[in-house]
Protein backbone atom coordinates (compact mmCIF):
# COMPACT_ATOMS: atom_id res chain seq x y z
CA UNK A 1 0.00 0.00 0.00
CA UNK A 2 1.21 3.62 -0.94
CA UNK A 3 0.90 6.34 1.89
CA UNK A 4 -1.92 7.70 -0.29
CA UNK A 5 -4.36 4.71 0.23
CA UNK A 6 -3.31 4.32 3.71
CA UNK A 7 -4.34 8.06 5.19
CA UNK A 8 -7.54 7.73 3.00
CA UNK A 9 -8.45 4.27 4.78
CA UNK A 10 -7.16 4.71 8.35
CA UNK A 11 -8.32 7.94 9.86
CA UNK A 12 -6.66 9.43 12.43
CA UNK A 13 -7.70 9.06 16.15
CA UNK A 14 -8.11 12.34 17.95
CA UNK A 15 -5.69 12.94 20.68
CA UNK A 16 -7.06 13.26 24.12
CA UNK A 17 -6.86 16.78 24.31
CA UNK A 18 -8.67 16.97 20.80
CA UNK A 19 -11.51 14.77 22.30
CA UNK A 20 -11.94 16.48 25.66
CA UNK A 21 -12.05 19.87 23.60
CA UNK A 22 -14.44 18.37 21.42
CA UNK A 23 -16.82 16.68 24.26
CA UNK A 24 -16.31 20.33 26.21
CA UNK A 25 -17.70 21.54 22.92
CA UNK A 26 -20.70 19.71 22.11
CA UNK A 27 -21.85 20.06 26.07
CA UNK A 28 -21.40 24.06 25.83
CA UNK A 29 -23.82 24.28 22.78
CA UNK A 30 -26.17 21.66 24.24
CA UNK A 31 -26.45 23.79 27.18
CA UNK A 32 -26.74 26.69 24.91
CA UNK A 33 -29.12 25.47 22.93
CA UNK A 34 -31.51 24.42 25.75
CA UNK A 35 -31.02 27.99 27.32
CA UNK A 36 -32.22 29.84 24.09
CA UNK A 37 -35.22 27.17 23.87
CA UNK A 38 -36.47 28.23 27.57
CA UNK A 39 -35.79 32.04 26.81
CA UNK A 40 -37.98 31.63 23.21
CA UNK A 41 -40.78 29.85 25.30
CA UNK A 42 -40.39 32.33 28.57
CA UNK A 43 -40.63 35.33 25.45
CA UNK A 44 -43.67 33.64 24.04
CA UNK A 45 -45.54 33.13 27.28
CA UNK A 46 -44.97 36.40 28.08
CA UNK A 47 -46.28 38.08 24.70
CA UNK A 48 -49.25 35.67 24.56
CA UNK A 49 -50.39 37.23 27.98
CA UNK A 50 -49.57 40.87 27.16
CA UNK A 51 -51.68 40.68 24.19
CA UNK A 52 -54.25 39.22 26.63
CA UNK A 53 -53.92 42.32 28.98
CA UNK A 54 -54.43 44.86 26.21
CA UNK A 55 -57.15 43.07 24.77
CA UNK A 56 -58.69 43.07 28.03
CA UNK A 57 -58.27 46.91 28.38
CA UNK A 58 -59.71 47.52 24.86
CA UNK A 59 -62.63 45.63 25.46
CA UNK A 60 -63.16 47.42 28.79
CA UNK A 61 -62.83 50.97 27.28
CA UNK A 62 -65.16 50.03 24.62
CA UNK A 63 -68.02 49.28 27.21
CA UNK A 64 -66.98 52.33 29.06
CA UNK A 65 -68.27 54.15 25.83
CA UNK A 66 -71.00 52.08 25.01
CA UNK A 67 -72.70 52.99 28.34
């Protein structure tokens, strides 16, 4: 076999440090990840009951005038 074939068959193993970087990696954006789906849920909670509230407050100024 000529040194081409071989690096195309065998690939090389990551060192340690290469795999704990890589494992410390993949944890940070999981945690990331599962942060920014809370904060987009917490955001859409929130907005869902402010457009509550205000509908609330335009359908009570509208029966203020209608009386």
């Amino acid at each position: 076999m000529d040194h081409a074939s071989k690096t195309r068959l065998f690939k090389p193993q990551p060192t340690r440090t290469e795999s704990t970087r890589d494992t410390t990696s993949r944890v940070a954006r999981e945690i990331i990840n599962s942060e920014l789906g809370a904060v987009q849920a917490k955001t859409e909670r929130l907005r869902a009951a402010r457009l509550a509230r205000e509908q609330a407050q335009r359908m009570a100024a509208a029966a203020r005038l209608a009386k």
